[in-house]
Every structure is written in C-alpha cells, then in structure tokens.
C-alpha atoms as a PDB file:
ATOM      1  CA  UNK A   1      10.120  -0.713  10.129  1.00  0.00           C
ATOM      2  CA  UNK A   2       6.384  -0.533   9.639  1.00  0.00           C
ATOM      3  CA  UNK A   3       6.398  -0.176   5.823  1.00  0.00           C
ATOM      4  CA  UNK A   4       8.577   0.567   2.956  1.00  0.00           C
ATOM      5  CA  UNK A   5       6.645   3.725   3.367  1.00  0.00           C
ATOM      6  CA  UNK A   6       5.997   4.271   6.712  1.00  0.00           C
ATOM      7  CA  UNK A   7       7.785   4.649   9.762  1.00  0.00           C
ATOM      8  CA  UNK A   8       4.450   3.578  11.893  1.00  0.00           C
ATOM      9  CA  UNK A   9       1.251   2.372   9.750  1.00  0.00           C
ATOM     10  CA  UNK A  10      -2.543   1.914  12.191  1.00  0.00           C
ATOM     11  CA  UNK A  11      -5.143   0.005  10.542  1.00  0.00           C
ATOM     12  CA  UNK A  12      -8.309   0.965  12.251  1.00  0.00           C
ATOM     13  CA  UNK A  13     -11.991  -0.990  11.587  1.00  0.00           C
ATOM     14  CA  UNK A  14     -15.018  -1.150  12.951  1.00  0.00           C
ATOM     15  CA  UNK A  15     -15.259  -4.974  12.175  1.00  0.00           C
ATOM     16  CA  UNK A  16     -13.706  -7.207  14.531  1.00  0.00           C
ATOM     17  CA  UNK A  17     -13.325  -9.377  11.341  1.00  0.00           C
ATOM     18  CA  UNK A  18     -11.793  -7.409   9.095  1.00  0.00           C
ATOM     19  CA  UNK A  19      -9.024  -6.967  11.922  1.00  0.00           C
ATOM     20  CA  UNK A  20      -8.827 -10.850  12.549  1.00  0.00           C
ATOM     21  CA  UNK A  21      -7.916 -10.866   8.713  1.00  0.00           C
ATOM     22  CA  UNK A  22      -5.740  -7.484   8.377  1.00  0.00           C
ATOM     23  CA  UNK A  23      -3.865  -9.122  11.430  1.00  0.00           C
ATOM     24  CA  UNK A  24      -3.772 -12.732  10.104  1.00  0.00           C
ATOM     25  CA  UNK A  25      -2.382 -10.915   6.881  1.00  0.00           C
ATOM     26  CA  UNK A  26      -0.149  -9.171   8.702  1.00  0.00           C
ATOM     27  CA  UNK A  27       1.649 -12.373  10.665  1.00  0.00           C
ATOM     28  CA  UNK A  28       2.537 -13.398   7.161  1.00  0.00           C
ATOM     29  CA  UNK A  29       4.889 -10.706   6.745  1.00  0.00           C
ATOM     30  CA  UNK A  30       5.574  -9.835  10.529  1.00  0.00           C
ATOM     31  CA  UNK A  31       8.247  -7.294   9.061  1.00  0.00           C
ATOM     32  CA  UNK A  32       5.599  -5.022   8.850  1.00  0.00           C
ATOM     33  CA  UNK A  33       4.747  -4.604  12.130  1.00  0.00           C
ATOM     34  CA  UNK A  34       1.552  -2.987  11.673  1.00  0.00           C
ATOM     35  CA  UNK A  35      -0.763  -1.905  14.352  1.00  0.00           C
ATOM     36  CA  UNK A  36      -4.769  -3.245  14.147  1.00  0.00           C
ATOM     37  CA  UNK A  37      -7.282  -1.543  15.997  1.00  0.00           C
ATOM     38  CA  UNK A  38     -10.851  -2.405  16.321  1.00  0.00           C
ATOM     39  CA  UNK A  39     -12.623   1.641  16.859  1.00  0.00           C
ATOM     40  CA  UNK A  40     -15.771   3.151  14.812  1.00  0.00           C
ATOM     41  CA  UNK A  41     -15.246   6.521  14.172  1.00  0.00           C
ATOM     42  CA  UNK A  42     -19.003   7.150  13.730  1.00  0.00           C
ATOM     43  CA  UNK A  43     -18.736   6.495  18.487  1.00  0.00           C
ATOM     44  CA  UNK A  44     -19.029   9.392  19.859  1.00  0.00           C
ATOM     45  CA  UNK A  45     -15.731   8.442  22.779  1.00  0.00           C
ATOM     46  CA  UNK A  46     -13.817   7.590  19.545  1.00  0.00           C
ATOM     47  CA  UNK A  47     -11.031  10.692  20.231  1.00  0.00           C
ATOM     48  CA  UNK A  48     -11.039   9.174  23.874  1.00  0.00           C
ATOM     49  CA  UNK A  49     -10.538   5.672  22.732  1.00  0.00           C
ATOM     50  CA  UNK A  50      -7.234   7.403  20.337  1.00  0.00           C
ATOM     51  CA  UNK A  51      -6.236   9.131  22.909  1.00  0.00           C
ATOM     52  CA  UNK A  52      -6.158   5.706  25.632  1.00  0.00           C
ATOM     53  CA  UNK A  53      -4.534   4.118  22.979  1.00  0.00           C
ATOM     54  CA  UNK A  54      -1.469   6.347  22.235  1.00  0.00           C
ATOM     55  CA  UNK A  55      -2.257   6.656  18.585  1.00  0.00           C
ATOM     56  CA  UNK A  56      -0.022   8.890  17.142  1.00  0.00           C
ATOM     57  CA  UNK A  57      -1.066  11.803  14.651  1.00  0.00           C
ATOM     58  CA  UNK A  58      -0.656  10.418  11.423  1.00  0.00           C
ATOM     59  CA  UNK A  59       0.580  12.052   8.301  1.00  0.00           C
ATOM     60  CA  UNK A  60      -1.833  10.566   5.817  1.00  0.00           C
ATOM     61  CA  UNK A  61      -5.381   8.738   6.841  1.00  0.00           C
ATOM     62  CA  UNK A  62      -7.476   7.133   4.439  1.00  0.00           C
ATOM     63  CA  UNK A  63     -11.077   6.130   4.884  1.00  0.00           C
ATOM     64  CA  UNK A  64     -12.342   3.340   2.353  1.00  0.00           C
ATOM     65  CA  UNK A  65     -15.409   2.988   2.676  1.00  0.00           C
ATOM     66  CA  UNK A  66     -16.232   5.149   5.815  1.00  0.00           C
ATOM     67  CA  UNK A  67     -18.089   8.222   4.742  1.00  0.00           C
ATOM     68  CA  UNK A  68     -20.919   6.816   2.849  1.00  0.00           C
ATOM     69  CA  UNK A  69     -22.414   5.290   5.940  1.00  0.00           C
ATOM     70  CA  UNK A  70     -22.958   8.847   7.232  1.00  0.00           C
ATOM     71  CA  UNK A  71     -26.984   9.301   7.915  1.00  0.00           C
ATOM     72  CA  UNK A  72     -26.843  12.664   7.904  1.00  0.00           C
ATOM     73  CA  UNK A  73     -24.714  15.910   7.244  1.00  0.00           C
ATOM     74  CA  UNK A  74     -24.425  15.882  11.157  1.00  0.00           C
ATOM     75  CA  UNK A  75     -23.051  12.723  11.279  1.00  0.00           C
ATOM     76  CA  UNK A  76     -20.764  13.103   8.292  1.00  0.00           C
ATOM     77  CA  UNK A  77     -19.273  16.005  10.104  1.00  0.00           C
ATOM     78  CA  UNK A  78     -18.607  14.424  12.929  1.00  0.00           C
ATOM     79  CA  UNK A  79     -16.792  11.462  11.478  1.00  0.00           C
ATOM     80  CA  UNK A  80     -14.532  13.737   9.091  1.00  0.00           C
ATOM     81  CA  UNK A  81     -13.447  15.694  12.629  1.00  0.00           C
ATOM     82  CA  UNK A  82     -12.690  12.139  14.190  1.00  0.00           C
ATOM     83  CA  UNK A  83     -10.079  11.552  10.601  1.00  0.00           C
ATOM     84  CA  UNK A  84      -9.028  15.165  11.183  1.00  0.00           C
ATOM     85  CA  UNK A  85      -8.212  14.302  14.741  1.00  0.00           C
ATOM     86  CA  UNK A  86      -6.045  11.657  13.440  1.00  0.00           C
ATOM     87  CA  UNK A  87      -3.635  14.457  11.615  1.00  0.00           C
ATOM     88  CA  UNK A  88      -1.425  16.173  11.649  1.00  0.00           C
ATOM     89  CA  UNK A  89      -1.666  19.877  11.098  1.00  0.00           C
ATOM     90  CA  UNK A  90      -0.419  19.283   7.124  1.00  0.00           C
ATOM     91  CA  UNK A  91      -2.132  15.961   7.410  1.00  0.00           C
ATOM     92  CA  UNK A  92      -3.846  14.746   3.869  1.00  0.00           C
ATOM     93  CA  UNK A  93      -7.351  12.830   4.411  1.00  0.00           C
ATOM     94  CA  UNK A  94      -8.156  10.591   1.612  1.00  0.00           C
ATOM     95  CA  UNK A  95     -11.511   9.047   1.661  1.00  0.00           C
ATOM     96  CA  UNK A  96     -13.807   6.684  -0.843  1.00  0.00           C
ATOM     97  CA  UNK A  97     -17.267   6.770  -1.113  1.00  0.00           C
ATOM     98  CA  UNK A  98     -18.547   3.292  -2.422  1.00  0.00           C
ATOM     99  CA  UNK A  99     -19.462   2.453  -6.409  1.00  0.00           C
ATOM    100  CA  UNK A 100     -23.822   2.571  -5.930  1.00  0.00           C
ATOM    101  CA  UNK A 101     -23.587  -1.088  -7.453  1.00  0.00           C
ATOM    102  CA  UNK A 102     -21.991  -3.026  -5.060  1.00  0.00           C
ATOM    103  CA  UNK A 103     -22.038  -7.107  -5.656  1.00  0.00           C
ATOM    104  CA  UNK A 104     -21.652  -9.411  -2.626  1.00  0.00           C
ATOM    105  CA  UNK A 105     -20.140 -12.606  -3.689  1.00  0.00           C
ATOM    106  CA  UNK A 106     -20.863 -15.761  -2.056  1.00  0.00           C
ATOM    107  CA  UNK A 107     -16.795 -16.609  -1.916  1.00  0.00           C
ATOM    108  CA  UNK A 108     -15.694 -12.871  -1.255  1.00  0.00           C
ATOM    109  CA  UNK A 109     -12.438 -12.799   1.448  1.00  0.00           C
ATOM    110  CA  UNK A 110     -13.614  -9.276   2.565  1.00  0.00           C
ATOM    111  CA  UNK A 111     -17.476  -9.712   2.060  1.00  0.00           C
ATOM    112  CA  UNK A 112     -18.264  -7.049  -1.111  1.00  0.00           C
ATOM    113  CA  UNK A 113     -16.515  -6.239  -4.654  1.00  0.00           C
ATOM    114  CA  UNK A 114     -16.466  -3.120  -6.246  1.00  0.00           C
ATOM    115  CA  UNK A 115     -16.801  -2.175 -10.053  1.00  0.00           C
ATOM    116  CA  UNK A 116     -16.931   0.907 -11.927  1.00  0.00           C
ATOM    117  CA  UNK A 117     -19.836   1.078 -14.589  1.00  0.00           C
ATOM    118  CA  UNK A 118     -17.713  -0.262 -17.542  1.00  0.00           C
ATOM    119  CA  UNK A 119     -16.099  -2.592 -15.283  1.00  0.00           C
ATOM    120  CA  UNK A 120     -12.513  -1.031 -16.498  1.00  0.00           C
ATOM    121  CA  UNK A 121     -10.056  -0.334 -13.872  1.00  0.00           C
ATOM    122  CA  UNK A 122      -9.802   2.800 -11.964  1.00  0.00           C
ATOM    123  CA  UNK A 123      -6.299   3.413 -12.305  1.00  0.00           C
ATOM    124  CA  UNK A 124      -6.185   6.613 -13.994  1.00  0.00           C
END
C-alpha cells in the first residue's frame, strides 16, 4: 500500500536534494512505499523520460511550487501539458504559485518558508 490514500503515490523533483530528503523521509515509514523521481518538467524529453520510466497516469498531480518559474506564457504552457500528460482523462491538476515574500532561513530543512501577508494560516 502506497498511502492511506493511494494505491501508487510518485514524488517527482527537479532537485536531486529534495529527493535525497523525500526518500530519507520515506525509509522512516517504508510502509509507504513511495516512488522518488528526480525529472524537471520545464525539459523538453520530460514525456520521454515518463514514458522510460513506466509512470503510470495518475489520478490527481499537484505542482507546489512549479508554475511560477515559468519565463514565459510559452513555457508555462508547456509545463501544464507535461502535468496534463501525467493524467488521467478525469485527472484533477492542483498547482501553487509561491507567496511574493518568500524568507530563506538559515536552518530551513527544505531551503524557503512561506507566509501569507498576516502570517495567519491558510487553512480556509
């Protein structure tokens, strides 16, 4: 079982490091069984690389900060097709552009924090 959610869950990053961690996370609770990939979606041979790698089509993708770091409409195009490709027909993408004010602390375990503007939580 990959989740209590999920019958197959595929974290994908463009950082190497971010993987290390998701996987070092992940050995905690082997149970979960989750699948780490290191891809950027912004690569042009990204479908290819899904494709090499037997990725299934997933149900649900979400893309935390991924589609701010578009330079253009062009490019933000062509990254939402790559998450489409990862659907299914009745797929649902959800996606997260970064808060403008983003702090970098010097002991961060993922490298940035995010906070809204009056630093409530976004739980609504």
């Amino acid at each position: 079982m990959a989740s209590k959610y999920a019958k197959n869950v595929v974290g994908i990053d463009i950082s190497p490091r971010q993987i290390s961690l998701a996987e070092r996370e992940e050995e905690k609770k082997p149970a979960q069984n989750i699948k780490y990939y290191t891809l950027d979606p912004y690569f042009p041979s990204f479908k290819n690389e899904i494709n090499n790698l037997n990725i299934e089509s997933a149900d649900i993708v979400i893309g935390f900060f991924l589609l701010d770091h578009a330079r253009s409409e062009e490019e933000l195009r062509f990254v939402i097709d790559n998450c489409k490709y990862l659907l299914k027909k009745d797929g649902i993408f959800i996606g997260m552009v970064d808060n403008l004010e983003i702090n970098i602390p010097s002991q961060s375990k993922y490298g940035v924090m995010i906070s809204s503007d009056d630093d409530e939580p976004l739980n609504e």
